[in-house]
C-alpha atoms as a PDB file:
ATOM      1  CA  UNK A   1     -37.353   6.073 -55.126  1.00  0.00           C
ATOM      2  CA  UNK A   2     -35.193   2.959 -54.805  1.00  0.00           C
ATOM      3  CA  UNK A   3     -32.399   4.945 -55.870  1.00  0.00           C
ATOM      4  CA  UNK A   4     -33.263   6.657 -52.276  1.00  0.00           C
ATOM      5  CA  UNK A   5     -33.706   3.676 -50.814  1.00  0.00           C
ATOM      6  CA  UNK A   6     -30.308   2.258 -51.349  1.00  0.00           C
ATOM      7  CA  UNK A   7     -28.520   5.411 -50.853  1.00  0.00           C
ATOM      8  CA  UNK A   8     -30.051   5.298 -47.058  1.00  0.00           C
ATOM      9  CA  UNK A   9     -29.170   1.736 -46.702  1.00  0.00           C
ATOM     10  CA  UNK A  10     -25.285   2.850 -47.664  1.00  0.00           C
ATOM     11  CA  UNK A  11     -25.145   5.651 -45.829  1.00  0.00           C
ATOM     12  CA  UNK A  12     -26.666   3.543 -42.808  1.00  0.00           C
ATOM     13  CA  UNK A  13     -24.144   0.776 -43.319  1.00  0.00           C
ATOM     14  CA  UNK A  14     -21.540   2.942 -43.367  1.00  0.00           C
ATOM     15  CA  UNK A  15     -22.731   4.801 -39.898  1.00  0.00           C
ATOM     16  CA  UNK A  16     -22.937   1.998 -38.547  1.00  0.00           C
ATOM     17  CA  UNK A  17     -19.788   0.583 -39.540  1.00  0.00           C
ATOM     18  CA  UNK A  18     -17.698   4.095 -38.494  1.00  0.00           C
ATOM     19  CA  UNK A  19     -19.294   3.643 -35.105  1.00  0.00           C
ATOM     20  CA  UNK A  20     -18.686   0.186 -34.671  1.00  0.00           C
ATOM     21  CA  UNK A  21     -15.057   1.277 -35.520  1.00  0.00           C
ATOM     22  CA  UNK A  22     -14.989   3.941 -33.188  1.00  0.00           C
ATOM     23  CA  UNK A  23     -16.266   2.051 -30.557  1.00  0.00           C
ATOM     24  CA  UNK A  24     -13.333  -0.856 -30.638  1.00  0.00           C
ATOM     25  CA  UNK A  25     -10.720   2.390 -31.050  1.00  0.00           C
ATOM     26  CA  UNK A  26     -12.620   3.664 -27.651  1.00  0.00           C
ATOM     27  CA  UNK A  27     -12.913   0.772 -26.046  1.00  0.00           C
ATOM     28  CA  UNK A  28      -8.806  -0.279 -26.740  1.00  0.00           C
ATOM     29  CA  UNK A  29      -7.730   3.356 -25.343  1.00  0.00           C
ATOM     30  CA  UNK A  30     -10.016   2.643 -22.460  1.00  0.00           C
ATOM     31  CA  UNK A  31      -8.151  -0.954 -21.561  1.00  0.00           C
ATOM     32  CA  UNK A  32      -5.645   0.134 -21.967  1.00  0.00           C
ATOM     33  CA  UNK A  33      -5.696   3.456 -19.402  1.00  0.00           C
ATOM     34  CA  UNK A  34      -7.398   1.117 -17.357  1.00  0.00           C
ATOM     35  CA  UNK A  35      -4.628  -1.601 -17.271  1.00  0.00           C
ATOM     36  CA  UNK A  36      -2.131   1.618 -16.214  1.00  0.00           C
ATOM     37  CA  UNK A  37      -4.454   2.548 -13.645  1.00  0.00           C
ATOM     38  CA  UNK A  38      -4.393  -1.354 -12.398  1.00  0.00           C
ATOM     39  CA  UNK A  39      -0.390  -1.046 -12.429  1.00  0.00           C
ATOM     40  CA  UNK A  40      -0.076   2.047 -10.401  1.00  0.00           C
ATOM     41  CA  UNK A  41      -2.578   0.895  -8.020  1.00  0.00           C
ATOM     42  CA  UNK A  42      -0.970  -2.597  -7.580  1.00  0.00           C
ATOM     43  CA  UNK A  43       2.482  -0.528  -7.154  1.00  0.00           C
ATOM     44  CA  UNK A  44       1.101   2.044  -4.308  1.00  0.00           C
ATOM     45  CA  UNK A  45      -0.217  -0.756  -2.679  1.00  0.00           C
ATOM     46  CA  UNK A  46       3.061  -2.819  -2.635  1.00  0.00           C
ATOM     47  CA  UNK A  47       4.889   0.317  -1.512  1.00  0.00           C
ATOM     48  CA  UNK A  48       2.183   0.514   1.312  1.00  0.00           C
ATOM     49  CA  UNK A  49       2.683  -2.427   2.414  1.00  0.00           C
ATOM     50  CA  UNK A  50       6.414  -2.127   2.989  1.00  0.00           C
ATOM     51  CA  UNK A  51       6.050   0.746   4.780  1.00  0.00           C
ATOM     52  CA  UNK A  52       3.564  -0.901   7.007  1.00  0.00           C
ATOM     53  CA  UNK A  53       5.830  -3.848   7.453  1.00  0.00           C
ATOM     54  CA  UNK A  54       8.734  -1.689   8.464  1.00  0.00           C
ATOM     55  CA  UNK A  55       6.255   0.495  11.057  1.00  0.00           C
ATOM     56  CA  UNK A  56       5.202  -2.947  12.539  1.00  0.00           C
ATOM     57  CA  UNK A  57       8.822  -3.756  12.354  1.00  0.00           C
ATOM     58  CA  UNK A  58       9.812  -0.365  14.534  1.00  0.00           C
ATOM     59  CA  UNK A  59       6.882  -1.046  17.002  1.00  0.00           C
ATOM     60  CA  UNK A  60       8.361  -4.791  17.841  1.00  0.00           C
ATOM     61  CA  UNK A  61      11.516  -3.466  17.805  1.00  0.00           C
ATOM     62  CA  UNK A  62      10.703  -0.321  20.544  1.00  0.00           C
ATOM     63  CA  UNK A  63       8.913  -2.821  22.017  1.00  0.00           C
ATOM     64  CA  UNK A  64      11.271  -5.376  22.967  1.00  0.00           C
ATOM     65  CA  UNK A  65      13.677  -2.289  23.820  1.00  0.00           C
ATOM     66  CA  UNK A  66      11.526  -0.960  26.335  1.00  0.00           C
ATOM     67  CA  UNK A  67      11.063  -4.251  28.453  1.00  0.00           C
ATOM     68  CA  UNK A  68      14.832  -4.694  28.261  1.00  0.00           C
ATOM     69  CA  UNK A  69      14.819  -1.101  29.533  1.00  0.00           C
ATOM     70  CA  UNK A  70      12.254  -2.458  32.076  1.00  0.00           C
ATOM     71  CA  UNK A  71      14.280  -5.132  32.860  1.00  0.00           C
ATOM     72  CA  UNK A  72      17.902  -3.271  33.332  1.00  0.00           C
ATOM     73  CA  UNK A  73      16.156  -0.425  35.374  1.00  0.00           C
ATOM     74  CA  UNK A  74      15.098  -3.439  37.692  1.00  0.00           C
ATOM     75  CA  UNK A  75      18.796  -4.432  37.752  1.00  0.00           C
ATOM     76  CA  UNK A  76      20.073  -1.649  38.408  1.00  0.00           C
ATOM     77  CA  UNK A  77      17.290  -0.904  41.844  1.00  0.00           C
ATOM     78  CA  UNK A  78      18.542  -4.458  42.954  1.00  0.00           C
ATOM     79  CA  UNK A  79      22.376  -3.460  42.641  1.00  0.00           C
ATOM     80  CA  UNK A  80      21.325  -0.109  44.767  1.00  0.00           C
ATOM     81  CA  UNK A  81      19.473  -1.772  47.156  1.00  0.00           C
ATOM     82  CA  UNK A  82      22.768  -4.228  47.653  1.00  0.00           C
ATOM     83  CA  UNK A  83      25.548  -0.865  47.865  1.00  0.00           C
ATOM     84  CA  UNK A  84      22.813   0.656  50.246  1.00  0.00           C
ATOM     85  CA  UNK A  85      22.922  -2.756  52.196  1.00  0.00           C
ATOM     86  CA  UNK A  86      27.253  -3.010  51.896  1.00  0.00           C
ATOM     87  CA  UNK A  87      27.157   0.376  53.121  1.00  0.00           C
ATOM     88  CA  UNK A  88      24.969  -0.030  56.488  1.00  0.00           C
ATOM     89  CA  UNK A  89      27.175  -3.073  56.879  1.00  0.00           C
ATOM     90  CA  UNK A  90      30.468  -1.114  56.630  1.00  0.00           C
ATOM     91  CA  UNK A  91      29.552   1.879  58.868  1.00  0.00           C
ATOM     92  CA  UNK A  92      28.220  -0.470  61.635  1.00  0.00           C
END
């Protein structure tokens, strides 16, 4: 009976020994898929942000183009205005 005794014991060691094993081989494998994850993440998000720094870029950029547009449209009504006015001038 002790005979059974210690062969239970063993083979309960040794269970729990394989699954302790197991569980540090399972738990290295899952760091480590983890840390990728963390890296691909990290490197979608930096590429995400560039892209949303160069759209913010575009939209100051169109931006400032369309009050110089503004701006030269305005010109160009005032230099009109002043060949309509050299005109009436002329002819009277």
């Amino acid at each position: 009976m002790t005979e059974g005794i210690v062969l239970a014991v063993i083979s309960g060691a040794v269970t729990l020994i394989v699954c302790m094993i197991n569980n540090y081989a399972q738990g290295v494998k899952v760091t480590k898929q983890h840390d990728k994850t963390i890296e691909l993440i990290d490197y979608r998000l930096t590429e995400l942000s560039e892209k949303v720094e160069k759209h913010n870029s575009l939209i100051d950029r169109t931006y400032a183009l369309e009050q110089d547009m503004a701006l030269q449209e305005e010109r160009i009504k005032v230099a009109n205005h002043r060949i309509e006015d050299l005109e009436e001038k002329r002819s009277a």
